[in-house]
PDB file of N, CA and C in Angstrom:
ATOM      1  N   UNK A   1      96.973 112.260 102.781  1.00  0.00           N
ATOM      2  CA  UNK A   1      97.594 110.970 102.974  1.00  0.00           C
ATOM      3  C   UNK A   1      97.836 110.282 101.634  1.00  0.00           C
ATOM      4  N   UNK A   2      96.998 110.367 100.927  1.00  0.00           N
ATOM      5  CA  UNK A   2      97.086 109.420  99.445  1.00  0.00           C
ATOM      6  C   UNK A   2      98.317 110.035  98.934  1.00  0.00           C
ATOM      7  N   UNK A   3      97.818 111.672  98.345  1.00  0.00           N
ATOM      8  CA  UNK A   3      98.922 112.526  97.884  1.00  0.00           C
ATOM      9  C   UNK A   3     100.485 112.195  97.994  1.00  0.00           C
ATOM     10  N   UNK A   4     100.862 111.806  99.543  1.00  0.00           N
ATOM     11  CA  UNK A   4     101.999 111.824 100.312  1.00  0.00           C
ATOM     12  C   UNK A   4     102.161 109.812  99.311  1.00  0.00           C
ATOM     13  N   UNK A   5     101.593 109.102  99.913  1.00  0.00           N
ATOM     14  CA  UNK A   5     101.859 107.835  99.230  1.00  0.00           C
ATOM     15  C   UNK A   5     101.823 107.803  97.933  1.00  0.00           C
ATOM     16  N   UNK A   6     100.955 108.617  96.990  1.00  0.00           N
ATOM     17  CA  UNK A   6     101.429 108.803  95.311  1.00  0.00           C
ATOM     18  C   UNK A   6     103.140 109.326  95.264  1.00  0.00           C
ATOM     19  N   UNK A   7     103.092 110.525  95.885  1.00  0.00           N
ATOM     20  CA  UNK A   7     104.511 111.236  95.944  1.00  0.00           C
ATOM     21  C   UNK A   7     106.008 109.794  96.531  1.00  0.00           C
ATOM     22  N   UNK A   8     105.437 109.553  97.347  1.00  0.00           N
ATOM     23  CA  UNK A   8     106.685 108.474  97.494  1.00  0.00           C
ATOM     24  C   UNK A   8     106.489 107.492  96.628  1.00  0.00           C
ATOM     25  N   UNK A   9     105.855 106.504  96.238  1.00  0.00           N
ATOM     26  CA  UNK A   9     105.210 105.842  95.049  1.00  0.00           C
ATOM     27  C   UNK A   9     106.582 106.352  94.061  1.00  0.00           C
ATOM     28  N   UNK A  10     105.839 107.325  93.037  1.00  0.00           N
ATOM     29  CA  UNK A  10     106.879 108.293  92.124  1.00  0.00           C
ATOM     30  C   UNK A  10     108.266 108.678  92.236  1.00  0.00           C
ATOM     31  N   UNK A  11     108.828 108.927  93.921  1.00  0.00           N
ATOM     32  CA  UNK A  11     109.981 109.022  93.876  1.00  0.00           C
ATOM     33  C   UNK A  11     110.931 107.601  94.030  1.00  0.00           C
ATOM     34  N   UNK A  12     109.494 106.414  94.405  1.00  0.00           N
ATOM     35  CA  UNK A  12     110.446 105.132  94.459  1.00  0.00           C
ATOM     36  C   UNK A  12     110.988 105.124  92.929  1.00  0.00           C
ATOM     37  N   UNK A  13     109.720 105.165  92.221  1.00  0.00           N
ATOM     38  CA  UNK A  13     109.981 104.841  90.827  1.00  0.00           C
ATOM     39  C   UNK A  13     111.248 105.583  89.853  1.00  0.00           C
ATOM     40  N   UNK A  14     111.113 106.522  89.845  1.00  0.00           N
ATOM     41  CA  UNK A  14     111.806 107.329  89.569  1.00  0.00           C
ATOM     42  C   UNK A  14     113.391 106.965  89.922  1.00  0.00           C
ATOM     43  N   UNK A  15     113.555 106.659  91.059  1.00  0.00           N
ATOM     44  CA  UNK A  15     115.300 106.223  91.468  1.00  0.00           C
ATOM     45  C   UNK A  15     115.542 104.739  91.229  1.00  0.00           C
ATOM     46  N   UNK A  16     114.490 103.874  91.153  1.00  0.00           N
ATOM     47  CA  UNK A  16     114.957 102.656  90.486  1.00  0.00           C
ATOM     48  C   UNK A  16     114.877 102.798  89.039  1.00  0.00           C
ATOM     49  N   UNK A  17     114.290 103.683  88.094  1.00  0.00           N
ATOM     50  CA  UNK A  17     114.048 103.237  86.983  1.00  0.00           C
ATOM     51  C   UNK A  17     115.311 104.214  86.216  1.00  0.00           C
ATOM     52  N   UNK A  18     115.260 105.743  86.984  1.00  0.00           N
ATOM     53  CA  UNK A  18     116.439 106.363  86.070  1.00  0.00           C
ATOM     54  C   UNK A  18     117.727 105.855  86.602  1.00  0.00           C
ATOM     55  N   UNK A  19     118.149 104.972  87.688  1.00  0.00           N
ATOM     56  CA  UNK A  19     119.677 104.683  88.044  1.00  0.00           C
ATOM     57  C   UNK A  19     119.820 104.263  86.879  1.00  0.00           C
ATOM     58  N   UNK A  20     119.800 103.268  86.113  1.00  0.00           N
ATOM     59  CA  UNK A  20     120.163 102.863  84.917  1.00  0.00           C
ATOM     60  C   UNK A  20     121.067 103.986  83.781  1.00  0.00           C
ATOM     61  N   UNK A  21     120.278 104.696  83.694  1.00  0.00           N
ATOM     62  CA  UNK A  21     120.329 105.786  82.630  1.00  0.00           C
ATOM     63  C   UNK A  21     121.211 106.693  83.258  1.00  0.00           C
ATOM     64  N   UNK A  22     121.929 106.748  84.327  1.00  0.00           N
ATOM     65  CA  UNK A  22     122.629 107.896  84.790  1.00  0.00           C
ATOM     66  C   UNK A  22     124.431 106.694  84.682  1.00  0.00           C
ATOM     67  N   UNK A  23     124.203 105.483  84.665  1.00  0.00           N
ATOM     68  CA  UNK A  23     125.137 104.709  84.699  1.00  0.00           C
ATOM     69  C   UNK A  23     126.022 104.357  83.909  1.00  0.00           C
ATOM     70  N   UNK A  24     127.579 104.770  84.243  1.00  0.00           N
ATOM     71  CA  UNK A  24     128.730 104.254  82.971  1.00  0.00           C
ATOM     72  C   UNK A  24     129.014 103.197  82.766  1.00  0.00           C
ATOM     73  N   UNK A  25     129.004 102.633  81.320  1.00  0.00           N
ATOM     74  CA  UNK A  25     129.752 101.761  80.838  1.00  0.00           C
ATOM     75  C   UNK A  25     131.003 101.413  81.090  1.00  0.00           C
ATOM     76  N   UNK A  26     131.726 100.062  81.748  1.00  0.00           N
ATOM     77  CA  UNK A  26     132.281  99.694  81.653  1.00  0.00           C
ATOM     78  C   UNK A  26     133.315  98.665  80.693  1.00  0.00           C
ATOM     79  N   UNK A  27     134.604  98.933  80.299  1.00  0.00           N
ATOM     80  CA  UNK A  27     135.398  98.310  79.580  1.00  0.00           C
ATOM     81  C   UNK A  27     135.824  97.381  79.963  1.00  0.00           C
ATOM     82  N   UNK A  28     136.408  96.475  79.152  1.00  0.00           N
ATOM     83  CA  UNK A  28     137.555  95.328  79.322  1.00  0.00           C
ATOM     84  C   UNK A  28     137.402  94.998  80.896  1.00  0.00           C
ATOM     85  N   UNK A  29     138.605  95.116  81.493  1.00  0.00           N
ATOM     86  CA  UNK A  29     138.899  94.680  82.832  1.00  0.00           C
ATOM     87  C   UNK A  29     138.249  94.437  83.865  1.00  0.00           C
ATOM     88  N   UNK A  30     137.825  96.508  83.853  1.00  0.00           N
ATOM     89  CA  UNK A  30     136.570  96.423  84.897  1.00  0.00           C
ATOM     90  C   UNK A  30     135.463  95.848  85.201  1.00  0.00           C
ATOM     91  N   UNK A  31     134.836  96.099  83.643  1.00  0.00           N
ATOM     92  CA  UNK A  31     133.799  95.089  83.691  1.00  0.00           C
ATOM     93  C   UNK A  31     133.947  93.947  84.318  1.00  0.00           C
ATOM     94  N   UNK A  32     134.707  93.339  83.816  1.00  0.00           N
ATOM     95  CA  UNK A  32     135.171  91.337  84.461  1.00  0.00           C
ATOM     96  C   UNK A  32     135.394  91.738  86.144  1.00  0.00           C
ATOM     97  N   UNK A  33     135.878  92.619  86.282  1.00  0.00           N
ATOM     98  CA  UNK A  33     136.111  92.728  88.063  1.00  0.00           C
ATOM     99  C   UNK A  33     134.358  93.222  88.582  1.00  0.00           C
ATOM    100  N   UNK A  34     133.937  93.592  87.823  1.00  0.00           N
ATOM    101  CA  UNK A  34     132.530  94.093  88.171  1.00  0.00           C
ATOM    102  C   UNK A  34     131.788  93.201  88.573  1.00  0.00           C
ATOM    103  N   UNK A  35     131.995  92.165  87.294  1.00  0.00           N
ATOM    104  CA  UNK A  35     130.993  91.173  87.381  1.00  0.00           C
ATOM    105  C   UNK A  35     131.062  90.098  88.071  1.00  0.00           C
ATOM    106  N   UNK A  36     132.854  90.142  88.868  1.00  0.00           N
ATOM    107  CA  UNK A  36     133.142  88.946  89.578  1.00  0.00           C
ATOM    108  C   UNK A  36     133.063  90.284  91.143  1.00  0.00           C
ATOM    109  N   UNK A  37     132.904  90.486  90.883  1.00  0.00           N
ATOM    110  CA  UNK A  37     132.666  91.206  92.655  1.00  0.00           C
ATOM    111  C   UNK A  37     131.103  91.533  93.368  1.00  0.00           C
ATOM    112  N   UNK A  38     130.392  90.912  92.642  1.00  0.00           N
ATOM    113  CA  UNK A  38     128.857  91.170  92.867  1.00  0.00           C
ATOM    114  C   UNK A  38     128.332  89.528  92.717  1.00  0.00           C
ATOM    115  N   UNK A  39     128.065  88.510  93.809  1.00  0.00           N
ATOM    116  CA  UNK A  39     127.803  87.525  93.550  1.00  0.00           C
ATOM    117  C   UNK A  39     125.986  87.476  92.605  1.00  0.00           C
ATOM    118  N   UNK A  40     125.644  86.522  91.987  1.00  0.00           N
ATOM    119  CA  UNK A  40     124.453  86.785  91.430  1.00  0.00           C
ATOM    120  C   UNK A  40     123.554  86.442  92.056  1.00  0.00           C
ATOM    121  N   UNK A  41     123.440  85.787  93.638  1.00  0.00           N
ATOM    122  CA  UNK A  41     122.895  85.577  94.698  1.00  0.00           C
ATOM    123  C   UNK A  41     122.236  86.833  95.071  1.00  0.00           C
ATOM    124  N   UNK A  42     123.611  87.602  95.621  1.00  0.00           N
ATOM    125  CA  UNK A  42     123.203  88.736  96.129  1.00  0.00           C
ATOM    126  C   UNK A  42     122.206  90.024  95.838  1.00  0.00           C
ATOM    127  N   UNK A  43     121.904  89.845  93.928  1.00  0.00           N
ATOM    128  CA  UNK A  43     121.250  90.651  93.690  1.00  0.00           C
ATOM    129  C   UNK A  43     120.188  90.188  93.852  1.00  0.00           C
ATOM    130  N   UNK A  44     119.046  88.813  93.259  1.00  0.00           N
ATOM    131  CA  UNK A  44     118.381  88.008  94.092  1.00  0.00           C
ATOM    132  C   UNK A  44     117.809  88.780  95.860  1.00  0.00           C
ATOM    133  N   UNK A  45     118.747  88.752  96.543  1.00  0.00           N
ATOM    134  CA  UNK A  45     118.781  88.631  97.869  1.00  0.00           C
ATOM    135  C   UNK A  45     117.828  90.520  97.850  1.00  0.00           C
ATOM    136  N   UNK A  46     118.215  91.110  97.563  1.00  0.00           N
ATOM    137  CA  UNK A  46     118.222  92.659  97.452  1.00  0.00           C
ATOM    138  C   UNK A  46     116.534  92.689  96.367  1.00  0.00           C
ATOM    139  N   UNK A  47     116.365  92.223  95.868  1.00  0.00           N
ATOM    140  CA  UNK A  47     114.910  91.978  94.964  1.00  0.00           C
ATOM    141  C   UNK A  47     113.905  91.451  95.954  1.00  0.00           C
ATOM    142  N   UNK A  48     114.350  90.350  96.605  1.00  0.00           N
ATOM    143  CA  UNK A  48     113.891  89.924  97.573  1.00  0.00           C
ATOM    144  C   UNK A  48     113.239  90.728  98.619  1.00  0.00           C
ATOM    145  N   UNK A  49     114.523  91.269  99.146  1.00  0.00           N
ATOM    146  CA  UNK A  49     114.238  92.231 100.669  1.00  0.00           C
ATOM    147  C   UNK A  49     113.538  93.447  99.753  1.00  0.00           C
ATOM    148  N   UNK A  50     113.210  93.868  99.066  1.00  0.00           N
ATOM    149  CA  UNK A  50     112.729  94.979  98.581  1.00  0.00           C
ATOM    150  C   UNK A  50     111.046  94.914  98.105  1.00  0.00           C
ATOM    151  N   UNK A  51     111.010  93.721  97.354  1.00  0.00           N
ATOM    152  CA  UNK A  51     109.613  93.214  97.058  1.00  0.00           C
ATOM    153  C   UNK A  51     108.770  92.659  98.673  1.00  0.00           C
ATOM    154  N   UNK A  52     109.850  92.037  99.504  1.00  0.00           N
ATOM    155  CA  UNK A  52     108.770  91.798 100.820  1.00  0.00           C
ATOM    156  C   UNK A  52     108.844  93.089 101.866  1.00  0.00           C
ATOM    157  N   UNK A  53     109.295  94.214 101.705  1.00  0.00           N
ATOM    158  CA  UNK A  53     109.188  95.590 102.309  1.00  0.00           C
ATOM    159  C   UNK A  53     108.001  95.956 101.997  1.00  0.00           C
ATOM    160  N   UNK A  54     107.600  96.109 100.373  1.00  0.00           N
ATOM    161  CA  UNK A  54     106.717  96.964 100.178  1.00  0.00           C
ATOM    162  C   UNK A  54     105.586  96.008 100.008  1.00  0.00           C
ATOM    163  N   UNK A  55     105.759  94.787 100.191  1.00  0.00           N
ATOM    164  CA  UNK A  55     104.776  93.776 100.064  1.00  0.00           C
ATOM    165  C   UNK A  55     104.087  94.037 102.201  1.00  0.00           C
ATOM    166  N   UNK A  56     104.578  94.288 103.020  1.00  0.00           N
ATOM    167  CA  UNK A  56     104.456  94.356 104.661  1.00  0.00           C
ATOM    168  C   UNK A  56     104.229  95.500 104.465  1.00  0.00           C
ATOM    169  N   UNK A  57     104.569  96.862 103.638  1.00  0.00           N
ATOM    170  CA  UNK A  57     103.997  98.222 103.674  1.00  0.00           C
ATOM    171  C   UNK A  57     102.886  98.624 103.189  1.00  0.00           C
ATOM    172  N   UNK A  58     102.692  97.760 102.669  1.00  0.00           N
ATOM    173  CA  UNK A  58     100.995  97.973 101.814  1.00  0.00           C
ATOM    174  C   UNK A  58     100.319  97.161 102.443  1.00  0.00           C
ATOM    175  N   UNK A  59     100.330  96.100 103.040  1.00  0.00           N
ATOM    176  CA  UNK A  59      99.845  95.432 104.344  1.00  0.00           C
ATOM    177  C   UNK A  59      99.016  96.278 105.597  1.00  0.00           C
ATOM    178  N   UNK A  60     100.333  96.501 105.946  1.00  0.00           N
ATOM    179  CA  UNK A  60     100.278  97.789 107.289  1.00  0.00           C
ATOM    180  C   UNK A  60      99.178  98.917 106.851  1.00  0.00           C
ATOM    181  N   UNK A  61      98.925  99.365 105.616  1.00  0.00           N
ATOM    182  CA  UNK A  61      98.668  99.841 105.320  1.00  0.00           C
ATOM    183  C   UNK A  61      97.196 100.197 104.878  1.00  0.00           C
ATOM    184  N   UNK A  62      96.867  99.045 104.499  1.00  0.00           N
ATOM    185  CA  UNK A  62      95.759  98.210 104.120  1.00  0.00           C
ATOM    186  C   UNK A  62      94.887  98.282 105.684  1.00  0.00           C
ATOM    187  N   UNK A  63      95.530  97.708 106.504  1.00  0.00           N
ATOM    188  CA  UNK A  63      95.026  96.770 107.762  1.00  0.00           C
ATOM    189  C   UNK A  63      94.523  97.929 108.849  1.00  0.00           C
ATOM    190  N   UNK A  64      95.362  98.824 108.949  1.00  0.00           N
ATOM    191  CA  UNK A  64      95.088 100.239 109.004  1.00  0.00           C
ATOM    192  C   UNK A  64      93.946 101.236 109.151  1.00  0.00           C
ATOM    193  N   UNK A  65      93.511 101.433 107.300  1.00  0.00           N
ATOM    194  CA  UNK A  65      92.554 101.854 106.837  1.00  0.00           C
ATOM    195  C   UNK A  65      91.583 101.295 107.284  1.00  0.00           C
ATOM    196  N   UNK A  66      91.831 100.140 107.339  1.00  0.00           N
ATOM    197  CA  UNK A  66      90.074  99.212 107.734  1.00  0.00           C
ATOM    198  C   UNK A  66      89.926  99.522 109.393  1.00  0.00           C
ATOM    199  N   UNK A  67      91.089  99.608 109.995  1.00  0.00           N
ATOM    200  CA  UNK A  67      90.687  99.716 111.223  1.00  0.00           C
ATOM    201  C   UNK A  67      90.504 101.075 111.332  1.00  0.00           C
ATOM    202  N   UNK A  68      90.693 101.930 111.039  1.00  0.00           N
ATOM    203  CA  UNK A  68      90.379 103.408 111.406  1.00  0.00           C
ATOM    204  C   UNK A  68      88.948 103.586 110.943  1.00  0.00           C
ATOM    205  N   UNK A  69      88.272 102.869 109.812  1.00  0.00           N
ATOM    206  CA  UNK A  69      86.839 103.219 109.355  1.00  0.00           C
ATOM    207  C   UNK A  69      85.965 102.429 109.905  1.00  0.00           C
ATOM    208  N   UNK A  70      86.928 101.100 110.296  1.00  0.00           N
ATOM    209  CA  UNK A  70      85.966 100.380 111.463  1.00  0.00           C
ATOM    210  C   UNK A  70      85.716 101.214 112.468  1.00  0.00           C
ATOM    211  N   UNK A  71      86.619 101.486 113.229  1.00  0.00           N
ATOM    212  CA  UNK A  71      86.442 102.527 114.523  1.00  0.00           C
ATOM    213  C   UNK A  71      85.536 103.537 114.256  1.00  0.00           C
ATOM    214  N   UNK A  72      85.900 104.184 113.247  1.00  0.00           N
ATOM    215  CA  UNK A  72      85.052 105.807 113.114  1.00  0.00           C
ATOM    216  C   UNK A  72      83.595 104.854 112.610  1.00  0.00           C
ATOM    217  N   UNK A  73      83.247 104.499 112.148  1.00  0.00           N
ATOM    218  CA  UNK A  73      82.026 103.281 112.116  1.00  0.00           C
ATOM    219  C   UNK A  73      81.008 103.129 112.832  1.00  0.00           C
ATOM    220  N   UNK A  74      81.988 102.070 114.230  1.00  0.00           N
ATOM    221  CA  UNK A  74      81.394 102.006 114.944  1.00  0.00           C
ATOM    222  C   UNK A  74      80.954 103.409 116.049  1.00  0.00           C
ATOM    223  N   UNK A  75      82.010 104.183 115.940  1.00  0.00           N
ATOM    224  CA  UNK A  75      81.406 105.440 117.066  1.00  0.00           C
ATOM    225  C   UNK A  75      80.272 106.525 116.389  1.00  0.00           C
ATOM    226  N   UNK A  76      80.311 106.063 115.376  1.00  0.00           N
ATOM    227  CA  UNK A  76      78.504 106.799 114.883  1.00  0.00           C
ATOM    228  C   UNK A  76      77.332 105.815 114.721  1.00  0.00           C
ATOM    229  N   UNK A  77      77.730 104.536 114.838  1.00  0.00           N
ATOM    230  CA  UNK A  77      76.533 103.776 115.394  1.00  0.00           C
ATOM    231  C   UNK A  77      77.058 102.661 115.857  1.00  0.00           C
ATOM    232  N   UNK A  78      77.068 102.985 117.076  1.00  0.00           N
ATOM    233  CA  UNK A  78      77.284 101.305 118.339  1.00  0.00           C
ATOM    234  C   UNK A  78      76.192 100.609 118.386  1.00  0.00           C
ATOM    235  N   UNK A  79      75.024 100.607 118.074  1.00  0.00           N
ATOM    236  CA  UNK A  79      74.458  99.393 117.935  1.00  0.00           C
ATOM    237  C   UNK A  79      75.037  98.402 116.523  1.00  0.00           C
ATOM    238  N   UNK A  80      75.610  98.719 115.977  1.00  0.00           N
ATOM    239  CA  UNK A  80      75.754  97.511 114.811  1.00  0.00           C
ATOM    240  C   UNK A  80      77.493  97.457 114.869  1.00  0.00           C
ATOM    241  N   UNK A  81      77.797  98.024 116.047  1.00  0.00           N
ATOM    242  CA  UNK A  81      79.318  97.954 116.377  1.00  0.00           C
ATOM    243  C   UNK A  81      79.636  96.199 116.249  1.00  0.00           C
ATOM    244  N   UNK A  82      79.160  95.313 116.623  1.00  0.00           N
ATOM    245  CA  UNK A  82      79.115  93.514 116.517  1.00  0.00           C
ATOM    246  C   UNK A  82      79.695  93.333 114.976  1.00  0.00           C
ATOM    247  N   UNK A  83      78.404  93.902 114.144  1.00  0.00           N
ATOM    248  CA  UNK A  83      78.552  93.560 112.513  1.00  0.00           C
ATOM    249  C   UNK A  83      79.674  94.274 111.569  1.00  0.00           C
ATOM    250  N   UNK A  84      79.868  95.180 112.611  1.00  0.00           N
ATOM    251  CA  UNK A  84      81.314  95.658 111.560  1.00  0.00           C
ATOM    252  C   UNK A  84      82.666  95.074 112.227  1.00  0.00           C
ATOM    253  N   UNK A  85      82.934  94.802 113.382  1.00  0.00           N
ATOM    254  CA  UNK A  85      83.729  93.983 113.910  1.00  0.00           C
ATOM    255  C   UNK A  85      84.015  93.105 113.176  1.00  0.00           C
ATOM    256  N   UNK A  86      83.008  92.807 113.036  1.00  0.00           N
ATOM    257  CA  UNK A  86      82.859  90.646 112.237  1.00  0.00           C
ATOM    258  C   UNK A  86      83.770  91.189 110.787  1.00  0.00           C
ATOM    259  N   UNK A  87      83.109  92.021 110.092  1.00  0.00           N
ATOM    260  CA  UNK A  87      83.499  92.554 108.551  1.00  0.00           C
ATOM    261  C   UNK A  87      85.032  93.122 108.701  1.00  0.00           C
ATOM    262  N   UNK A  88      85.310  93.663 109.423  1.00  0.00           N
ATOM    263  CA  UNK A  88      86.725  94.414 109.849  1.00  0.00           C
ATOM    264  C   UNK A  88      87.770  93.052 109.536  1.00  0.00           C
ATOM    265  N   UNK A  89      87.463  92.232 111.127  1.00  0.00           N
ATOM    266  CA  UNK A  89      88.244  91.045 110.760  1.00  0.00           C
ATOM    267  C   UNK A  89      88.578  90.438 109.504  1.00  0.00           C
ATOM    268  N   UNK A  90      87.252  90.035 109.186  1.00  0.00           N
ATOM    269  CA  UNK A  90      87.309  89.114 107.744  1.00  0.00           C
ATOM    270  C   UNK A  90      88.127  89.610 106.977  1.00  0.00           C
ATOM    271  N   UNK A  91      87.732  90.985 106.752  1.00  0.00           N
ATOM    272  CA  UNK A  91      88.714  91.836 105.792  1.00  0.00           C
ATOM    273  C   UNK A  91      90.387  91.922 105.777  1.00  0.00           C
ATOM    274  N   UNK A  92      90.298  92.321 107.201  1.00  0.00           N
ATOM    275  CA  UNK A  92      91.857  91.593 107.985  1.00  0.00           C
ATOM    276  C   UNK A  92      92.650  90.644 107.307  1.00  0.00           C
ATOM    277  N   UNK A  93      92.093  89.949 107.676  1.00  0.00           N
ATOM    278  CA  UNK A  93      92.763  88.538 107.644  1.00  0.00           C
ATOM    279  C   UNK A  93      92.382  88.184 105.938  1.00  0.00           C
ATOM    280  N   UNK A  94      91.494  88.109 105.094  1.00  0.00           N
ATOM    281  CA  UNK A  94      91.770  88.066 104.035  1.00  0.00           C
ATOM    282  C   UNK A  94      93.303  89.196 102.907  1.00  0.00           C
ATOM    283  N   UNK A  95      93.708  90.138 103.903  1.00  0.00           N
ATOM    284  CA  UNK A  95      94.659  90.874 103.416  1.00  0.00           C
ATOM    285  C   UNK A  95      96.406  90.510 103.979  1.00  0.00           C
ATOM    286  N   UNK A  96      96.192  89.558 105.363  1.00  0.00           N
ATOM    287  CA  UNK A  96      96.654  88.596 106.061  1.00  0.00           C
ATOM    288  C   UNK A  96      97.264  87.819 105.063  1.00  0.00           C
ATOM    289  N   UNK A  97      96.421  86.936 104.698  1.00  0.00           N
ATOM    290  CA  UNK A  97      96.662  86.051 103.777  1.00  0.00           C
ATOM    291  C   UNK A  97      96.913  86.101 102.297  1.00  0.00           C
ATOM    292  N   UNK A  98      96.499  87.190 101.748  1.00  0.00           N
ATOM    293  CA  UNK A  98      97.271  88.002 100.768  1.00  0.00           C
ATOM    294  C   UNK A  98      98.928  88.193 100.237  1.00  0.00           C
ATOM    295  N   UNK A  99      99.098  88.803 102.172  1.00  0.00           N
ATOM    296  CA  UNK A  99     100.482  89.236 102.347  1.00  0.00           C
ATOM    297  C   UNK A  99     101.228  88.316 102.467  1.00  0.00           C
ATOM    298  N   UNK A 100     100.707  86.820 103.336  1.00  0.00           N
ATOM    299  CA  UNK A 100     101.723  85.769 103.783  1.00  0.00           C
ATOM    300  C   UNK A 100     102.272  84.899 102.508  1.00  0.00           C
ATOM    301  N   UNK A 101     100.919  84.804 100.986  1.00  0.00           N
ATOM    302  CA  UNK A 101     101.299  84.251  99.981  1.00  0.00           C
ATOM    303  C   UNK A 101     102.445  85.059  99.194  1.00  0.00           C
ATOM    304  N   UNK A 102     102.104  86.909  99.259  1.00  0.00           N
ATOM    305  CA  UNK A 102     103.081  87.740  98.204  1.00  0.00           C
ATOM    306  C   UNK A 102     104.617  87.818  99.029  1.00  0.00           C
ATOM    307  N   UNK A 103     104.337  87.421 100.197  1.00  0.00           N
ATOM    308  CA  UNK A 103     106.264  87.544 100.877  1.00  0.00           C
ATOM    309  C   UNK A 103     106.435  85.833 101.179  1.00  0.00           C
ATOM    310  N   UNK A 104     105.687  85.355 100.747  1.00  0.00           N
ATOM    311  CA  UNK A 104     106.515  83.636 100.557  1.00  0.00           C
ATOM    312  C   UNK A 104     106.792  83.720  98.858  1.00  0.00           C
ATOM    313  N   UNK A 105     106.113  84.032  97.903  1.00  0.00           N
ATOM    314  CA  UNK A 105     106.919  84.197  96.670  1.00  0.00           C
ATOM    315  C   UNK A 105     108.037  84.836  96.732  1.00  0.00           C
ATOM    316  N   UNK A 106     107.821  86.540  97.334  1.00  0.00           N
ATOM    317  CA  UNK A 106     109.212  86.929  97.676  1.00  0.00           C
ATOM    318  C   UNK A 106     110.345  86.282  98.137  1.00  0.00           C
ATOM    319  N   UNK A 107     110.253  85.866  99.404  1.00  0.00           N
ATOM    320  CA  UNK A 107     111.163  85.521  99.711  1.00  0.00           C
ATOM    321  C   UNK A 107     111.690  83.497  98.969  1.00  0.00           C
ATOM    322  N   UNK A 108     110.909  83.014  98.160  1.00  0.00           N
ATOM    323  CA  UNK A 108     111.117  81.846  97.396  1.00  0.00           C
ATOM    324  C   UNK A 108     112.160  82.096  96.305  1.00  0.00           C
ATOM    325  N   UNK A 109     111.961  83.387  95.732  1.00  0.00           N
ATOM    326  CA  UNK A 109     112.814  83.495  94.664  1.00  0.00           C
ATOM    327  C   UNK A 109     113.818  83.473  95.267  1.00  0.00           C
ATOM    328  N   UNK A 110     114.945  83.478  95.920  1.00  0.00           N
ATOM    329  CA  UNK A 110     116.387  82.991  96.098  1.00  0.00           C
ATOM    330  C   UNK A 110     116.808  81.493  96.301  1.00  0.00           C
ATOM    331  N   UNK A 111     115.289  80.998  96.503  1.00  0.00           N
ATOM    332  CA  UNK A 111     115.942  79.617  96.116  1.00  0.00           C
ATOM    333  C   UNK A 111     115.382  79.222  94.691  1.00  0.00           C
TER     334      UNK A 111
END
C-alpha cells in the first residue's frame, strides 16, 4: 500500500514538475494570444481544485488507517474496545479539523 502511494506521489510529481521543461516558447503574437486566452482567475481556480483534492485524499486516507487499526485493535482485545473507540475518534476528528482549515485556505486563495 505505501509503495503504491510513494509510486503515485512520484508520478504526480514528475508530470507537474517536468511539463515545464518539455514546453515551447512562444513568439510575438502568440504569446499575446496565449496570454489573453487563459484568464488569470482560471489558473488560481485549477491550484485550487488540485491542492483541495489531495488535501480530501490524504484525509480519506488518514481517517482510514485509524479505522482499520482501530478495528483490528479492538478484535484482539474487546475488553478495552471503549478506550480505543474514544482514541480513534479524537484522532478523527483532530484530522477533521486539519482538513476543514487546509481546504478553506485552498479554496480562499481565489479570492
Amino acid at each position: 500500500m505505501i509503495r503504491i502511494l510513494q509510486l503515485c506521489v512520484f508520478c504526480f510529481a514528475v508530470s507537474v514538475f517536468a511539463a515545464p521543461a518539455f514546453a515551447q516558447g512562444e513568439t510575438g503574437s502568440e504569446a499575446a494570444q496565449a496570454q489573453a486566452a487563459i484568464p488569470p482567475g482560471n489558473q488560481i481556480l485549477t491550484g485550487s481544485a488540485i491542492g483541495a483534492g489531495l488535501v480530501l485524499l490524504g484525509a480519506g486516507l488518514g481517517i482510514g488507517l485509524i479505522g482499520r487499526a482501530a478495528v483490528e485493535s479492538m478484535a484482539r482485545q474487546p475488553e478495552v474496545a471503549g478506550n480505543i473507540q474514544t482514541g480513534m475518534i479524537i484522532s478523527a476528528a483532530l484530522i477533521e479539523g486539519a482538513t476543514f482549515f487546509a481546504l478553506i485556505v485552498c479554496l480562499a486563495a481565489k479570492w
